[in-house]
Protein backbone atom coordinates (compact mmCIF):
# COMPACT_ATOMS: atom_id res chain seq x y z
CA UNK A 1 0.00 0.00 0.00
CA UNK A 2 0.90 3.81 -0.08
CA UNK A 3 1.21 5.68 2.92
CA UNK A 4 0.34 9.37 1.67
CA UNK A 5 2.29 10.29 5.21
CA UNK A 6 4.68 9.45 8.46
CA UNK A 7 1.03 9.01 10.26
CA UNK A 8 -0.26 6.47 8.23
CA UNK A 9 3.29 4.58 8.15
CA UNK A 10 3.31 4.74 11.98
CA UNK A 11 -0.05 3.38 12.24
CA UNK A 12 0.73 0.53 10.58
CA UNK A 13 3.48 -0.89 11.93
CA UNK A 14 2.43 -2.57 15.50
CA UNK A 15 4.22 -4.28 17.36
CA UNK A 16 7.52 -2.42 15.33
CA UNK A 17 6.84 0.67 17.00
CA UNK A 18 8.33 0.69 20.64
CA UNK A 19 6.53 3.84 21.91
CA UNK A 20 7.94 5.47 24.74
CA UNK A 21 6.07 6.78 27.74
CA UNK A 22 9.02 7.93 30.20
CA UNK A 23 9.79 11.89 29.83
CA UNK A 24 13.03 12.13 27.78
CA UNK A 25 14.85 14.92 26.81
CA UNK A 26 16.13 16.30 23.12
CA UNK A 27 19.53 17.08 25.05
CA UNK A 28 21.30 14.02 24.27
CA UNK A 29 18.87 11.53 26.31
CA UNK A 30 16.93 10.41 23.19
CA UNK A 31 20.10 9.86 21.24
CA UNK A 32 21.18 7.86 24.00
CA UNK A 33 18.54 5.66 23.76
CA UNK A 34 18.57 5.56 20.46
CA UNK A 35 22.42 4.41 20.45
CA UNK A 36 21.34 1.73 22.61
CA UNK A 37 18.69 0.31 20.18
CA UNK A 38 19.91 -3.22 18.60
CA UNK A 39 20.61 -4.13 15.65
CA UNK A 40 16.79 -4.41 13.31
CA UNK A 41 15.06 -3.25 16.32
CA UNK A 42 12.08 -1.56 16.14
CA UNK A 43 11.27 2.38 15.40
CA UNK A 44 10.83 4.20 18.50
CA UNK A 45 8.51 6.85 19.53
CA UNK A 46 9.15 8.95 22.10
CA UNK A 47 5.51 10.44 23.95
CA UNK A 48 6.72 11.96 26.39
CA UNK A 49 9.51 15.30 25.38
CA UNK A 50 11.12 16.83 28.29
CA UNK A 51 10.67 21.12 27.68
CA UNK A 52 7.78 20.17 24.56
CA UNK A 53 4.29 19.69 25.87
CA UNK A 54 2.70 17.96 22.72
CA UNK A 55 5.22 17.26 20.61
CA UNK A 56 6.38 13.83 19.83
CA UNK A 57 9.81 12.72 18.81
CA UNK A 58 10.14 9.10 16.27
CA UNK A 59 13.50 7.93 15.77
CA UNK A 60 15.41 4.64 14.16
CA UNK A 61 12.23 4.64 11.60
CA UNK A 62 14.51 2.98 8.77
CA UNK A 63 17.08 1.16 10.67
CA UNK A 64 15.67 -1.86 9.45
CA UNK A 65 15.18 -3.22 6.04
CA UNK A 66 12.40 -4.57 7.20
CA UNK A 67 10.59 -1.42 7.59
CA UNK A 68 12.27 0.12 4.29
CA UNK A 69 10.67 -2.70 2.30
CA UNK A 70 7.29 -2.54 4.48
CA UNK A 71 7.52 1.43 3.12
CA UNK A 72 8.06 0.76 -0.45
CA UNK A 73 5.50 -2.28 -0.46
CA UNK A 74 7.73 -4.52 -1.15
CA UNK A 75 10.03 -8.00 0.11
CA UNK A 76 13.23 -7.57 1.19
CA UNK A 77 14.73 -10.27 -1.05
CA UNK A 78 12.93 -7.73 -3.80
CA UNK A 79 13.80 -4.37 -2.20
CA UNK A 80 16.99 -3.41 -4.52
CA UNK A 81 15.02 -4.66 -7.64
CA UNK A 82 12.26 -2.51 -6.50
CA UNK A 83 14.02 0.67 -6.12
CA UNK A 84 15.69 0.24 -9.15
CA UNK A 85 12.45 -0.61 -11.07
CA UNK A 86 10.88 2.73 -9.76
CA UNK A 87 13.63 4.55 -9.67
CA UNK A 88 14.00 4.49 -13.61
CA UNK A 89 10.80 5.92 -13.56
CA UNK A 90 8.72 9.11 -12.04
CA UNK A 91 5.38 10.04 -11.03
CA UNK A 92 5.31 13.91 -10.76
CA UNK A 93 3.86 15.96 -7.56
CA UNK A 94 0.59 17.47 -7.53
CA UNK A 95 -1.08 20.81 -5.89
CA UNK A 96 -3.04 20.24 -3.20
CA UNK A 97 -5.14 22.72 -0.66
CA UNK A 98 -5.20 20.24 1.92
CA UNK A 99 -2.41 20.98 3.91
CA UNK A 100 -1.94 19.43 7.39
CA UNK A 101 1.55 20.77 7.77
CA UNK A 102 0.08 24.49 8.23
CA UNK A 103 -2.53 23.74 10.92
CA UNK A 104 -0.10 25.97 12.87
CA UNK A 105 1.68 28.83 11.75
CA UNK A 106 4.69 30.96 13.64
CA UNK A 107 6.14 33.94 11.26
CA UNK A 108 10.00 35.26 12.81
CA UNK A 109 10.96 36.02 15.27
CA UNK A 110 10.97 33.54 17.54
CA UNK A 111 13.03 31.13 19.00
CA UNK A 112 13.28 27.77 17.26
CA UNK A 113 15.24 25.88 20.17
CA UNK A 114 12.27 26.54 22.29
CA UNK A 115 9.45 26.08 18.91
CA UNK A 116 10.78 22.32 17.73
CA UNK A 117 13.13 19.71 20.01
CA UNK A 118 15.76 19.74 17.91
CA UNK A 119 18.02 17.23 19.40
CA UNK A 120 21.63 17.58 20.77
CA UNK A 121 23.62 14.30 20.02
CA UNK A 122 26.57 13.81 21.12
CA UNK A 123 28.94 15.09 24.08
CA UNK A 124 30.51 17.36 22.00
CA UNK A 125 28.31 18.75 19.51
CA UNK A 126 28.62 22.30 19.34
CA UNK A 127 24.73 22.23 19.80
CA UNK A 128 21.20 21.18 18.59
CA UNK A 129 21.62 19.69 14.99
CA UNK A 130 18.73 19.26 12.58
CA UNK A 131 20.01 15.85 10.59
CA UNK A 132 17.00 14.97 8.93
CA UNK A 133 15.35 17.79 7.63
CA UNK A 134 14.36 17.35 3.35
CA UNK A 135 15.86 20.81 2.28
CA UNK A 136 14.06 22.17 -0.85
CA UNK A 137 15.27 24.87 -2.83
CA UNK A 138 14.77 25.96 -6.62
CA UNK A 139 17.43 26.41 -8.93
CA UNK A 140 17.63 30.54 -9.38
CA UNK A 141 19.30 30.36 -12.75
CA UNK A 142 16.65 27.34 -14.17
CA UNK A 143 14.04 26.86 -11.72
CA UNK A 144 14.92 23.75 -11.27
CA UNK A 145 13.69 22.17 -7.89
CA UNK A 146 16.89 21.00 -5.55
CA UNK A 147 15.96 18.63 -2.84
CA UNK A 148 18.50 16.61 -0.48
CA UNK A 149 19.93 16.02 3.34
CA UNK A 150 21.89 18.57 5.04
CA UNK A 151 22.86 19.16 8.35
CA UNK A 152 21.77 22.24 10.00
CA UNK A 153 22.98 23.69 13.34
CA UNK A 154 20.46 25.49 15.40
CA UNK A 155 22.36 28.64 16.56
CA UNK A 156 19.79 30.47 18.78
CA UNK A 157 16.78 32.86 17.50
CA UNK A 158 15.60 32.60 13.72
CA UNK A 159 19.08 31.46 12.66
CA UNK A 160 21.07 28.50 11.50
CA UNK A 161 24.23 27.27 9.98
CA UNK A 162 23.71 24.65 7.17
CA UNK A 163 26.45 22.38 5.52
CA UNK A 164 26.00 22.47 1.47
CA UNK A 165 28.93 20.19 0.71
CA UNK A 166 26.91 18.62 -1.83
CA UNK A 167 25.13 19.41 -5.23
CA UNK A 168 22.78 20.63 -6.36
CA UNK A 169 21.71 22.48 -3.31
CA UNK A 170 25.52 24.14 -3.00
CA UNK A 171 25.38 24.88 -6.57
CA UNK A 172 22.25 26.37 -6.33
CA UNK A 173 23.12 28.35 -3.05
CA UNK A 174 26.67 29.67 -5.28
CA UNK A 175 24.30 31.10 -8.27
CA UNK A 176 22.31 32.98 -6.23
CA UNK A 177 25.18 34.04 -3.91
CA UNK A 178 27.09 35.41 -7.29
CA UNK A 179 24.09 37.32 -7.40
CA UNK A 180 24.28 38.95 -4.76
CA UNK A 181 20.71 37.21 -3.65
CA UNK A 182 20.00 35.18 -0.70
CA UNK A 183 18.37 31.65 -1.71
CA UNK A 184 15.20 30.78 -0.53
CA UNK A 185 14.71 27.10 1.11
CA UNK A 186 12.19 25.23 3.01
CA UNK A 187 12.79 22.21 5.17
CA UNK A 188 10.44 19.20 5.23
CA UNK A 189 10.49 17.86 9.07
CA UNK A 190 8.61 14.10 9.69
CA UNK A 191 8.32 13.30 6.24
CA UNK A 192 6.84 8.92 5.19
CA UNK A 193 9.55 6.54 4.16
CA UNK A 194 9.51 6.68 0.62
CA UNK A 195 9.95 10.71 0.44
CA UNK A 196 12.98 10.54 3.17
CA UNK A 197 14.66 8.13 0.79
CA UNK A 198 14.63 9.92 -2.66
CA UNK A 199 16.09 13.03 -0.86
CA UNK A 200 19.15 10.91 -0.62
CA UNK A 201 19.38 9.50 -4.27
CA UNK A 202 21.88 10.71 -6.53
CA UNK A 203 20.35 12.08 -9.99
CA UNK A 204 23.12 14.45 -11.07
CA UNK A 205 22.72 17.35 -13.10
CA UNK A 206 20.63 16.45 -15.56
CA UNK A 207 18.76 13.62 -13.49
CA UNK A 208 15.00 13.36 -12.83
CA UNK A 209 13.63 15.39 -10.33
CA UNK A 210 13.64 14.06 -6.98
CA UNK A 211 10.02 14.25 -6.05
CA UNK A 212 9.06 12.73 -9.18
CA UNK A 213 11.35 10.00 -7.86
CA UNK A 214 9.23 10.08 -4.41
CA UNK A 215 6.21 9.61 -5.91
CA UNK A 216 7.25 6.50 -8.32
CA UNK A 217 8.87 4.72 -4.82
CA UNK A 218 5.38 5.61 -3.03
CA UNK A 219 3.67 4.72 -6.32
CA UNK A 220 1.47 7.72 -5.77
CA UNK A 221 2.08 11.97 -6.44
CA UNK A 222 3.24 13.85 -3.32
CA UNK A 223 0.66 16.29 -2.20
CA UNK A 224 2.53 20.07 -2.36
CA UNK A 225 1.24 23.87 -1.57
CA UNK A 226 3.33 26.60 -1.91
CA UNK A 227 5.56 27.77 1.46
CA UNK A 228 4.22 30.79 3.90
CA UNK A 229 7.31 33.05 3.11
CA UNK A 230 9.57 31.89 0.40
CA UNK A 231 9.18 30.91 -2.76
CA UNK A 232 9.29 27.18 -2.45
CA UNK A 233 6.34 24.06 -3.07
CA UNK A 234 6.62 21.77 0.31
CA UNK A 235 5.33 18.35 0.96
CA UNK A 236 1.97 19.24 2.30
CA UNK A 237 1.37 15.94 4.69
CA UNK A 238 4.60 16.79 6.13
CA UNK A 239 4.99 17.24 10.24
CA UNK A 240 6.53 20.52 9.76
CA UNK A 241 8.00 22.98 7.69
CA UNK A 242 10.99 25.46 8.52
CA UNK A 243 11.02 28.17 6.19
CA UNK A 244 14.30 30.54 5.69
CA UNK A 245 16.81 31.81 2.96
CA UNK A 246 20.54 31.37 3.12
CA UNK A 247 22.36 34.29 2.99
CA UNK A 248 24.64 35.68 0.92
CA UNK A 249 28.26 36.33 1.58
CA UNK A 250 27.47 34.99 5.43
CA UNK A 251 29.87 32.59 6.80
CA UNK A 252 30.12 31.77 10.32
CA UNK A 253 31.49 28.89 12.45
CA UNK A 254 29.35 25.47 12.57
CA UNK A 255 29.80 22.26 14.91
CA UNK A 256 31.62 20.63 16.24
CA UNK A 257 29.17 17.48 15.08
CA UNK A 258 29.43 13.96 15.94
CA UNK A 259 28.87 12.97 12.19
CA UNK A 260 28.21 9.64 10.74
CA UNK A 261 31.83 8.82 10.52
CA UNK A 262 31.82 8.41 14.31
CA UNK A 263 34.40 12.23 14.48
CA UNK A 264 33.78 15.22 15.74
CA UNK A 265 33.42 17.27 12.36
CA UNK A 266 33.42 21.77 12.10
CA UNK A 267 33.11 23.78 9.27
CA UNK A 268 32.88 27.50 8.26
CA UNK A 269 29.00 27.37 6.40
CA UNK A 270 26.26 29.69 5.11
CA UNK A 271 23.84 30.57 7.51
CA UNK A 272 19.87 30.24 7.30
CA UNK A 273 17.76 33.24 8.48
CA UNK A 274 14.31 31.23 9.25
CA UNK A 275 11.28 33.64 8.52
CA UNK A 276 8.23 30.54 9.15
CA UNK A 277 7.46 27.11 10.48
CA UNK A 278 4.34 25.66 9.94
CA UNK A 279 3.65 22.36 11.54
CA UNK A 280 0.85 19.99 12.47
CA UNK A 281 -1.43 19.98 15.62
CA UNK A 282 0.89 17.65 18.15
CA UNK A 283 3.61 17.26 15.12
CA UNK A 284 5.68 14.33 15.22
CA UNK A 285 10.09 15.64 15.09
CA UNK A 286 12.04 13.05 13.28
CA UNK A 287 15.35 12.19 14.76
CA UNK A 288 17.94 11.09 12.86
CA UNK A 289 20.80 10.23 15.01
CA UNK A 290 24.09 9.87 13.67
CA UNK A 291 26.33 6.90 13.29
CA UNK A 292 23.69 4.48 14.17
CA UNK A 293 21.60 1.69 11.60
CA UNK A 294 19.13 4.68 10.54
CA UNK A 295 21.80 6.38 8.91
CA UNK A 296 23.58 2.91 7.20
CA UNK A 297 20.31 1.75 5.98
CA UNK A 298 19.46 4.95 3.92
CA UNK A 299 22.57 5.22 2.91
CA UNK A 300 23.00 1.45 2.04
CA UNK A 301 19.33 1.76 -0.21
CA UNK A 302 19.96 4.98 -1.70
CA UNK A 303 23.80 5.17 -2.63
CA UNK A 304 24.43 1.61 -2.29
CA UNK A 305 21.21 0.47 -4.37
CA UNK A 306 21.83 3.34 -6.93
CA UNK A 307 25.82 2.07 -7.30
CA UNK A 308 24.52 -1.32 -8.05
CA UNK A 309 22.59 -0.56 -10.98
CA UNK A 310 24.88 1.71 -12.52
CA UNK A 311 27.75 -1.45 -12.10
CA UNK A 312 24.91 -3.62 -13.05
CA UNK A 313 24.38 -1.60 -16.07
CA UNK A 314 28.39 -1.72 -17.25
CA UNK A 315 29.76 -5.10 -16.30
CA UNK A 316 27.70 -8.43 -15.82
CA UNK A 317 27.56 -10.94 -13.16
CA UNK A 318 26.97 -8.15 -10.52
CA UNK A 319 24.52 -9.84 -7.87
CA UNK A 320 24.38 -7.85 -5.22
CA UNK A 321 25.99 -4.91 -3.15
CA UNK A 322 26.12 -3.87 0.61
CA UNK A 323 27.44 -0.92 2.00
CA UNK A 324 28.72 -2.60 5.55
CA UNK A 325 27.10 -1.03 8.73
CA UNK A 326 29.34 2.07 10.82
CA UNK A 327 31.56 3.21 7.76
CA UNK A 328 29.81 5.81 6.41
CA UNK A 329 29.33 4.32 3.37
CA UNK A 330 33.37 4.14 2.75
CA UNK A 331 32.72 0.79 2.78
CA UNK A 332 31.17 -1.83 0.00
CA UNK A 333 30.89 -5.48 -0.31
CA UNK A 334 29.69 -6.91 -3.83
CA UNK A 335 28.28 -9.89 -4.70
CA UNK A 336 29.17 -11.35 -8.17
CA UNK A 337 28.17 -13.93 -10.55
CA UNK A 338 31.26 -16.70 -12.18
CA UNK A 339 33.28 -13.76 -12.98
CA UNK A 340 36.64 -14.05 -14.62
CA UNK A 341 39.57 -12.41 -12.48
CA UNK A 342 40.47 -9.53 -15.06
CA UNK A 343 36.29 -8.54 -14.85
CA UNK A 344 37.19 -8.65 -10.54
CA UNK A 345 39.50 -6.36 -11.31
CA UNK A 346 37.56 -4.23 -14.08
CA UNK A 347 34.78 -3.93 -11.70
CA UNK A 348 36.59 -2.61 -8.44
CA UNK A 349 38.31 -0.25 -10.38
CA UNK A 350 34.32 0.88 -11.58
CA UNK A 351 33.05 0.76 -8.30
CA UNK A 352 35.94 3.24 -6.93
CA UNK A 353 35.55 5.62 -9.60
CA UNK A 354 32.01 5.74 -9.56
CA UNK A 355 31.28 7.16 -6.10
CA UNK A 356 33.72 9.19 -4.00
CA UNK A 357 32.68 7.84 -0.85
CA UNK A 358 34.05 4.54 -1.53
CA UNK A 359 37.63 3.95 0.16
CA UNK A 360 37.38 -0.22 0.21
CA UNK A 361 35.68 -2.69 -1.91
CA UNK A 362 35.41 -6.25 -1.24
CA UNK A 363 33.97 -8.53 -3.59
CA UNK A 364 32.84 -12.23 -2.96
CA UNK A 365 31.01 -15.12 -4.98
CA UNK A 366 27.02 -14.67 -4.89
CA UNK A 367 27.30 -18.23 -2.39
CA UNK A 368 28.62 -15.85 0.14
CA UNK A 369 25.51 -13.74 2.26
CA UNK A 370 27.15 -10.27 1.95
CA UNK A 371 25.18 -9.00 5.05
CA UNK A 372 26.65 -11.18 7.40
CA UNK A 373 29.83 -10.12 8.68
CA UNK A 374 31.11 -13.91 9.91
CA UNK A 375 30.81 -14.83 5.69
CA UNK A 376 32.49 -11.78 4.49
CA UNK A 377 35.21 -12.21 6.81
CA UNK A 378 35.73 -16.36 5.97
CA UNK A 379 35.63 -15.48 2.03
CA UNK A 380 38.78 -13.21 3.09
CA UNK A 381 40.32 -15.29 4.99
CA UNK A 382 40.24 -18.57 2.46
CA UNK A 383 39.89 -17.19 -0.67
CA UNK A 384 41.89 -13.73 -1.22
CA UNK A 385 45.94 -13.32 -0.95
CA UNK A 386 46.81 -10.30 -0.90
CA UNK A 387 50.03 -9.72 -2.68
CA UNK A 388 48.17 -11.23 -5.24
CA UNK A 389 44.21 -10.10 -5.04
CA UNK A 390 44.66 -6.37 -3.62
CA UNK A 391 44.31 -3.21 -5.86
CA UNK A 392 45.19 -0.02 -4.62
CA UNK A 393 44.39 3.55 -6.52
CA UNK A 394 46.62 6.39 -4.93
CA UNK A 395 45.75 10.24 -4.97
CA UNK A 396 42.03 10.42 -5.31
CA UNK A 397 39.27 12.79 -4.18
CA UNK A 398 38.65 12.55 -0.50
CA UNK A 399 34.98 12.73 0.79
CA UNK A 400 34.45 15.77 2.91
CA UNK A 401 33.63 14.38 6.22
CA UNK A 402 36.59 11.94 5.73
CA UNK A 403 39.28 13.15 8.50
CA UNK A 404 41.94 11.12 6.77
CA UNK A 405 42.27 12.42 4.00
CA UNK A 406 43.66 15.96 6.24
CA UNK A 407 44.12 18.97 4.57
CA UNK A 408 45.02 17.96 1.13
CA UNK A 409 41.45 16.49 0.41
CA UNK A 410 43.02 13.47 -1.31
CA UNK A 411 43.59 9.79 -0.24
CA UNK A 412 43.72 5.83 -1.37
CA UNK A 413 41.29 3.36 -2.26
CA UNK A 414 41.46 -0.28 -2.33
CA UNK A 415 39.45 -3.48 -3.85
CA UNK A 416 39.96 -6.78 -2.46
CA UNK A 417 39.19 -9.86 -4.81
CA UNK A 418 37.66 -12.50 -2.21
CA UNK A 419 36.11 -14.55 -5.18
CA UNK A 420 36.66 -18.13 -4.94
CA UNK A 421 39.37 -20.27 -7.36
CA UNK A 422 37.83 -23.25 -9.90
CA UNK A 423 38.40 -25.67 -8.02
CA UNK A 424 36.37 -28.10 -5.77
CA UNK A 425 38.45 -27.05 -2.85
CA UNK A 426 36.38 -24.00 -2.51
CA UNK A 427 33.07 -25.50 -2.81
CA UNK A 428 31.04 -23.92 0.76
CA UNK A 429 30.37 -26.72 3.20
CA UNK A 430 26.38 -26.87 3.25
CA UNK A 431 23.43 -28.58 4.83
CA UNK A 432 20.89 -30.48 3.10
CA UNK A 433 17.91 -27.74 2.42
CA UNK A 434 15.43 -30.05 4.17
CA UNK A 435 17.28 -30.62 7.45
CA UNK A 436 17.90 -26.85 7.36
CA UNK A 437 14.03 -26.17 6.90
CA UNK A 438 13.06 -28.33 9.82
CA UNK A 439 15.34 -27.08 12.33
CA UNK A 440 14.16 -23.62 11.50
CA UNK A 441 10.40 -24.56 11.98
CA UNK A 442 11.00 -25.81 15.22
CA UNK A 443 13.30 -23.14 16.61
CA UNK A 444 10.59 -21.24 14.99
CA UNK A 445 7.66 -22.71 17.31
CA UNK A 446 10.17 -22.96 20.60
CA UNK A 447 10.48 -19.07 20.51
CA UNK A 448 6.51 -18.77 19.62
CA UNK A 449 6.22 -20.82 22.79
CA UNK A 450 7.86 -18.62 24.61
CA UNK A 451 6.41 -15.32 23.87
């Protein structure tokens, strides 16, 4: 089914939604807890937010495949093929007057610590960090709509420091900056599943448009209305809506930030001068709490998924691809198909070219389960040498975040070739499939028993 919002998601999931009754606080508390949360455990609501009478707080919402697929309607044995499938395609927004997301309305000034619980991470983060917040922006030079992630400190008052590392929002915020114009943006807060996820998708310049993208993943058009004060079309099921222009020729310190490579990370940024946020009656604040599984699953769908078609598309044989859990997505294990050594080769030098993130690439036979750790590691350990399996590309582009790479903004990468030899001395040691389906039917009805 479609969910046309975060409501409607949250409604459906039962028992995987752990809702939280105890008072907690946006000051590092609820990251705490949500640090604490195992792995493919369930999304948690917090009811209760210390300092914000009404609000709720939902956190580790797609930490789980599970949940990802349960958002796009699909299996998670199908969930790459699905994205893919959809992703090729686009179903474009539509107006709408019905607009939950402006039940409430606060025009600047005001304070927006006090307004939203923006939460405080880490011990020491420099402050309250939006991490989840859809930024939208138009192109001033085509009109062209920008959409994506970006961090953005909450610095007291109507203002806020925002990274724009990335396209096209940076290139966006650069034309109108040459201008001499501020930029106009609005910030989608509490968005459904499928919407979070094509903010993070990589279209380049010439790519579809990202909402189109949202609505072919939710298999129905995202309901818009234009902003209060800028001249921007938000996502009008959305939670809530922060409305603001970065300013031009405005620099000022922002951080430190305990980002998702597990470092402190500062920079010198634009700042945002909010002018509106609109929100639902008792909105629901999305939390998006660095270096955790929330972070590596949307990554691991939306870069990782997006990587694997483009390799898929070039080289065949490609199965499968992971990006493996705390790196950041520096880190990518691919499944292949009876692939010669010289294509091994061809396609880690592909997959380290293709996205700057990537710093190491392991690839194994499709007989190896590329999400479990213990296999990765074995198919290293018996089947790869490496004087002879290890390739290593020296002074390329660094990632941003990346605090090796230091002040030169360059480093390594390096592929691994963990595929097995021809012969029957690497055939996988394996159970008979009906042995293996009994035991898991009564493990299966032990653990019913018990619950």
């Amino acid at each position: 089914m479609s969910y046309p919002d975060l409501r409607a998601f949250l409604a459906d999931l039962g028992s995987d939604l752990l809702k939280i009754s105890q008072p907690f606080d946006p000051k590092h508390e609820m990251a705490a807890l949500l640090r604490e949360m195992p792995a493919n455990g369930p999304a948690v609501l917090f009811e209760n937010v210390s300092g914000h009478q009404g609000a709720r707080v939902i956190g580790n919402l797609v930490a789980s495949r599970r949940r990802v697929a349960k958002a796009l309607d699909t299996t998670e044995a199908e969930l790459a093929a699905t994205y893919l499938q959809r992703t090729r395609q686009g179903i474009a927004p539509r107006h709408s007057d019905d607009a939950p997301v402006k039940e409430v309305r606060h025009l600047a000034p005001f304070d927006l610590g006090t307004l939203l619980p923006v939460l405080t991470h880490y011990a020491g983060d420099g402050g309250p960090f939006v991490t989840t917040g859809v930024v939208l922006c138009t192109d001033p030079v085509t009109g062209r709509r920008g959409m994506g992630i970006h961090r953005m400190m909450v610095k007291g008052g109507t203002r806020m420091g925002i990274l724009l590392a990335n396209p096209p929002l940076s290139a966006f915020h650069a034309a109108a900056e040459a201008s001499g114009r501020p930029l106009d943006i609005a910030v989608a807060l509490g968005v459904e599943p499928a919407l979070l996820i094509a903010a993070v998708v990589k279209t380049g310049p010439l790519g579809p448009d990202k909402m189109d993208i949202a609505g072919a993943l939710r298999r129905a058009p995202v309901d818009m209305i234009r902003a209060e004060t800028v001249a921007v079309d938000v996502p009008a099921r959305a939670e809530i809506i922060i409305e603001g222009r970065v300013l031009p020729g405005v620099r000022e310190p922002e951080g430190p930030f305990g980002e998702n490579t597990g470092y402190y990370f500062s920079n010198i940024s634009p700042m945002v001068e909010v002018t509106a946020v609109t929100h639902r009656r008792d909105f629901i604040y999305p939390a998006l709490c660095p270096w955790t599984a929330d972070v590596d699953s949307l990554l691991s769908l939306a870069a990782g998924t997006e990587l694997l078609g483009q390799l898929q598309g070039q080289i065949g044989g490609v199965v499968d691809l992971d990006l493996t859990t705390g790196t950041c997505g520096f880190t990518a294990v691919i499944a292949a198909r009876k692939m010669r050594p010289t294509d091994v080769r061809r396609l880690i030098h592909l997959a380290l070219s293709m996205d700057k993130r990537l710093k190491l690439v392991t690839v194994v036979d499709d007989d190896v389960d590329i999400r479990d750790p213990r296999e990765v590691s074995w198919s290293l350990a018996t089947r790869f040498q490496p004087d002879r399996d290890t390739v290593i590309l020296s002074g390329m582009e660094g990632y941003v975040i990346d605090p090796s790479c230091g002040s030169s903004g360059t480093g390594s990468r390096m592929g691994m070739d963990a595929t097995r030899g021809s012969g029957p001395e690497f055939d996988k040691i394996t159970i008979p499939a009906a042995a293996t389906a009994k035991a898991q039917a009564v493990l299966a009805e032990l653990q019913g028993c018990k619950t």
